[in-house]
N, C-alpha and C. Protein backbone atom coordinates (compact mmCIF):
# COMPACT_ATOMS: atom_id res chain seq x y z
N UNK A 1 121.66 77.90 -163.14
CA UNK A 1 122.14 79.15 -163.72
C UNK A 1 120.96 80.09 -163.91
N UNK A 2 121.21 81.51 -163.42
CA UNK A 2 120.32 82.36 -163.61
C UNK A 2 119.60 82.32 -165.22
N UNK A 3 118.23 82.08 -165.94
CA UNK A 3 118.34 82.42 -166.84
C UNK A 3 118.51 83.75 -167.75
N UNK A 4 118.66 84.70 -166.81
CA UNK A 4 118.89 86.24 -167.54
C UNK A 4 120.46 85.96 -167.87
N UNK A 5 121.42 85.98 -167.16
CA UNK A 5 122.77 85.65 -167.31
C UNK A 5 123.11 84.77 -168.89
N UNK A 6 122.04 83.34 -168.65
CA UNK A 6 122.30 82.72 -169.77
C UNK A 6 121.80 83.34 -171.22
N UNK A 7 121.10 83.98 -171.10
CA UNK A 7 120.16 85.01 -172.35
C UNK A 7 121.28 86.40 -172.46
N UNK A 8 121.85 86.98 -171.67
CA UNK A 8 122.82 88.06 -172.31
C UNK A 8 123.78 86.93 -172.35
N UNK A 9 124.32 85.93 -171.92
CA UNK A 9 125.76 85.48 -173.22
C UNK A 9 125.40 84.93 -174.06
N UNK A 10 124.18 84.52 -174.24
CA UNK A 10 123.70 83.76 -175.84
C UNK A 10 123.95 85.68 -176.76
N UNK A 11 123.54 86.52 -176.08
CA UNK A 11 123.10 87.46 -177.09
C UNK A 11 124.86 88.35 -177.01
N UNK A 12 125.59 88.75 -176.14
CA UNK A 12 126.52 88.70 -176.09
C UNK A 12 127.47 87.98 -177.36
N UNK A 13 127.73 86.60 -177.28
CA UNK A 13 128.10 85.43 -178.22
C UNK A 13 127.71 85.87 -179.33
N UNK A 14 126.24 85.97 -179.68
CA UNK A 14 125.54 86.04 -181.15
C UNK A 14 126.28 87.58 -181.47
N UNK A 15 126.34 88.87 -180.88
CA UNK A 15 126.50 90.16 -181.59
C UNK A 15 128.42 89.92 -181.92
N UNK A 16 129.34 88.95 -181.04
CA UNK A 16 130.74 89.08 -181.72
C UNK A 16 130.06 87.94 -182.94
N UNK A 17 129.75 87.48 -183.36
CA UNK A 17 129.34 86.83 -183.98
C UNK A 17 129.28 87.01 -185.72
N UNK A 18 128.60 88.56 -185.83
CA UNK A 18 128.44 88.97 -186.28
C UNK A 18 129.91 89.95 -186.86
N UNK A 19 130.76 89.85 -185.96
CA UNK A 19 131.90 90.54 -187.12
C UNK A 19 132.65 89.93 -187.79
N UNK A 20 133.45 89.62 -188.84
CA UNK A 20 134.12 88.86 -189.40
C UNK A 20 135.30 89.43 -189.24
N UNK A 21 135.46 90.49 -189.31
CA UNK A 21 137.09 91.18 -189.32
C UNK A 21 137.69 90.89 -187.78
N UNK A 22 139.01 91.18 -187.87
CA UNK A 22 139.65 90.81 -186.21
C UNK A 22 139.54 92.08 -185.25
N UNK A 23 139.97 93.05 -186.18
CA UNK A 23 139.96 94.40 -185.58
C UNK A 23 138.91 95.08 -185.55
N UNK A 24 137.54 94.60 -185.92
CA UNK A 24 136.20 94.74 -185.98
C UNK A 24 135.91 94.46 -184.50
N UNK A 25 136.03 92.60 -184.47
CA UNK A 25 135.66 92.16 -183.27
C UNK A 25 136.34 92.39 -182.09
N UNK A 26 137.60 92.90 -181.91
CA UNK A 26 138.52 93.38 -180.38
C UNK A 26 137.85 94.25 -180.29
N UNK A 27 137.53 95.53 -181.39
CA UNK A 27 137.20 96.84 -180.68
C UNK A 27 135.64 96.41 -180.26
N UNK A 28 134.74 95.69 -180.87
CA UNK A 28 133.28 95.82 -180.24
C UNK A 28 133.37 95.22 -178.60
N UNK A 29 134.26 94.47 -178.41
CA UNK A 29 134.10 93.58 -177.69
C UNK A 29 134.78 94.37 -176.25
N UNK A 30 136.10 95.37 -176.93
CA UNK A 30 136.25 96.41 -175.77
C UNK A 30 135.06 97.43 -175.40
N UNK A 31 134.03 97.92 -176.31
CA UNK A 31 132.99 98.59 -176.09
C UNK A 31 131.92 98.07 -175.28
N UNK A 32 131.60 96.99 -175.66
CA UNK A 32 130.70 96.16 -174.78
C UNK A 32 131.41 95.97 -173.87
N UNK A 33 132.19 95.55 -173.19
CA UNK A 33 132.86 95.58 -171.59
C UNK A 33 132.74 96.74 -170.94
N UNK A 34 133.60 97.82 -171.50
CA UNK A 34 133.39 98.89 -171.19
C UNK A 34 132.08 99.43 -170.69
N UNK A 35 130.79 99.33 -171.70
CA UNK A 35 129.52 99.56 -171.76
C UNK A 35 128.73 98.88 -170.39
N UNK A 36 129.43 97.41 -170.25
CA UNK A 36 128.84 96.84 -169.42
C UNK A 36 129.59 97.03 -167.93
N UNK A 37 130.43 97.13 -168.22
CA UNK A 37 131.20 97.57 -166.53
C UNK A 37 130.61 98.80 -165.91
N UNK A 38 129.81 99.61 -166.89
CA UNK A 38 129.03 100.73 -166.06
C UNK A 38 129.24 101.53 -165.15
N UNK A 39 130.87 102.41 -165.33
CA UNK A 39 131.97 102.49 -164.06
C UNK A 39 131.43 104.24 -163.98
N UNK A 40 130.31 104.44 -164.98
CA UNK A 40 130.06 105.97 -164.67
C UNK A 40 131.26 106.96 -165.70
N UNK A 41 131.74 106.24 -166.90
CA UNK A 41 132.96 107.08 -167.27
C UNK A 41 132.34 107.14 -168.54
N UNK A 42 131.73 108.21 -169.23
CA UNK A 42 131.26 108.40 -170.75
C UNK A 42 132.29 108.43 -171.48
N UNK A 43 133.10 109.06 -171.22
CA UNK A 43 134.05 108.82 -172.56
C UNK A 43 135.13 107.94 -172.79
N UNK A 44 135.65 107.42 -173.56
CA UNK A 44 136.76 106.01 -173.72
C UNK A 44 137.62 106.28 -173.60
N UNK A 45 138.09 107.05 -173.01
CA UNK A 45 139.45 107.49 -172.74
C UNK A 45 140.17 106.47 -171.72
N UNK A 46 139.38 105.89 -170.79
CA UNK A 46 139.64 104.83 -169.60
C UNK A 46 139.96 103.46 -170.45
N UNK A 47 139.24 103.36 -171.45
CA UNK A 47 139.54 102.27 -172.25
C UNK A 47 141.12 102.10 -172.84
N UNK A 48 142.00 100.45 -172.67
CA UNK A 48 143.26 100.60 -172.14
C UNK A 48 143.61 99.38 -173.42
N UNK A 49 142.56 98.60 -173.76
CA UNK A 49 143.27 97.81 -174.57
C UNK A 49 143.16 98.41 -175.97
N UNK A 50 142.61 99.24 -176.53
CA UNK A 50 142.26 99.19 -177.97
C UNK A 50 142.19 101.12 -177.49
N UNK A 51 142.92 102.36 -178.80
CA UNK A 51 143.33 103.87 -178.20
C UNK A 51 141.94 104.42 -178.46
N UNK A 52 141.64 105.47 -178.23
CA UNK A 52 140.16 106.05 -178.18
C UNK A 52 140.17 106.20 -180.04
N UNK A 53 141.15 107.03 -180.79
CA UNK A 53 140.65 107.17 -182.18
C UNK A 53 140.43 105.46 -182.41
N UNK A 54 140.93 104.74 -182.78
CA UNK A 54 140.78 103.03 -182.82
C UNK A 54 139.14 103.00 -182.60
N UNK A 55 138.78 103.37 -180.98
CA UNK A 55 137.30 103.47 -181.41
C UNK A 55 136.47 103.95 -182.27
N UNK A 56 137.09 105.03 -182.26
CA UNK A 56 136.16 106.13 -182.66
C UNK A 56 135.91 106.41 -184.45
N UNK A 57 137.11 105.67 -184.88
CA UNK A 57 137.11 105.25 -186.36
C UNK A 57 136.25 104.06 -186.39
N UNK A 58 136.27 103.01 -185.56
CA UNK A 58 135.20 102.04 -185.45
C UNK A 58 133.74 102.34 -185.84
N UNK A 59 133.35 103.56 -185.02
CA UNK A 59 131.83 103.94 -184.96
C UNK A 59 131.82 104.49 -185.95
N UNK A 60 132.84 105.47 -186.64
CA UNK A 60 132.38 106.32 -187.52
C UNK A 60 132.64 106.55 -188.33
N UNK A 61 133.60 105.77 -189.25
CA UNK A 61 133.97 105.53 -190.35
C UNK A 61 134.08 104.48 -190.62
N UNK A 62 134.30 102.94 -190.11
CA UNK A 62 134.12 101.74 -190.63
C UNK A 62 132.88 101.81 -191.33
N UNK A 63 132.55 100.71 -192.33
CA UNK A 63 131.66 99.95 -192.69
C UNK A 63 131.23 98.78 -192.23
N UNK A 64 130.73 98.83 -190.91
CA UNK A 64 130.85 97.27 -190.01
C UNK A 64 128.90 97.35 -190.39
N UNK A 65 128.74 95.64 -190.20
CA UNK A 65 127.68 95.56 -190.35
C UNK A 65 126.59 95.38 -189.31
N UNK A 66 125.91 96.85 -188.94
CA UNK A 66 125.47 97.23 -188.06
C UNK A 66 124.16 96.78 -188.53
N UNK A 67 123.08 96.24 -189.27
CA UNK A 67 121.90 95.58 -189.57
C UNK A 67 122.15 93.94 -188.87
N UNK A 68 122.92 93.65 -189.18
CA UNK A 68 123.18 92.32 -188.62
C UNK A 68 123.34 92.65 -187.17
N UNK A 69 123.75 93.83 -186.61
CA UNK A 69 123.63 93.72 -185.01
C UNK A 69 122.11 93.82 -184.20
N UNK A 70 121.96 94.72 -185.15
CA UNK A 70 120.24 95.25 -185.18
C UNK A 70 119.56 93.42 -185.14
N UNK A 71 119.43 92.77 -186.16
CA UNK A 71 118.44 91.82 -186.14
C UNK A 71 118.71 91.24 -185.00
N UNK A 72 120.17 90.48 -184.89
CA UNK A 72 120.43 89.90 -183.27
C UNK A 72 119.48 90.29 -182.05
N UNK A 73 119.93 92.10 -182.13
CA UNK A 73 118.91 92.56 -180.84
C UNK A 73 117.76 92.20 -180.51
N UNK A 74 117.02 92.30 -182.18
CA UNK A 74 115.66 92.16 -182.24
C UNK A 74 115.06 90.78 -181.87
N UNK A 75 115.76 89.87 -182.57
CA UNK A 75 115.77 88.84 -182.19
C UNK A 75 115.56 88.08 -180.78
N UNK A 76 117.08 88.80 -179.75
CA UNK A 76 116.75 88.43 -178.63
C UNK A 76 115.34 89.31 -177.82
N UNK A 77 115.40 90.36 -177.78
CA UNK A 77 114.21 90.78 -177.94
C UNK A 77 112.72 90.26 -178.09
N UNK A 78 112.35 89.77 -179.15
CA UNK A 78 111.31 88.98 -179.58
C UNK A 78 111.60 87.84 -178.06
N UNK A 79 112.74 87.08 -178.73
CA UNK A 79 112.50 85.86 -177.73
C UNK A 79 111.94 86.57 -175.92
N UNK A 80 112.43 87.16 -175.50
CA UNK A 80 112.33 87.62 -174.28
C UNK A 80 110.61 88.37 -173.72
């Protein structure tokens, strides 16, 4: 197995990891796909499982715990 592959799903794994709520973790997890499918489309409007406000209340009015995503990064980071 490539080890880059195995290092983004350890870090992948570790950032859902980090949400506890349900509707926390669907929407990050549609963002990161999205993010990672890299289809050239900036805005979420293409996004089909979870509606664009759904996101967009995600980013900007939840209280999700975005320090805990931060250390993960850093983390893998360091290791790398």
């Amino acid at each position: 197995m490539d080890p880059k592959k195995s290092c983004s799903r350890r870090l992948y794994s570790d950032i859902l990891a980090s949400f506890s709520r349900k509707q926390h973790l669907d929407t990050v997890q549609v963002l990161l796909c999205h993010f990672l499918a890299a289809l050239g489309q900036p805005r979420l409007n293409s996004a089909t499982v979870k509606s664009p406000s759904a996101i967009s209340r995600f980013l900007n009015h939840y209280d999700w715990n975005l320090r805990a995503v931060i250390r993960i990064m850093r983390r893998h980071a360091l290791q790398q």
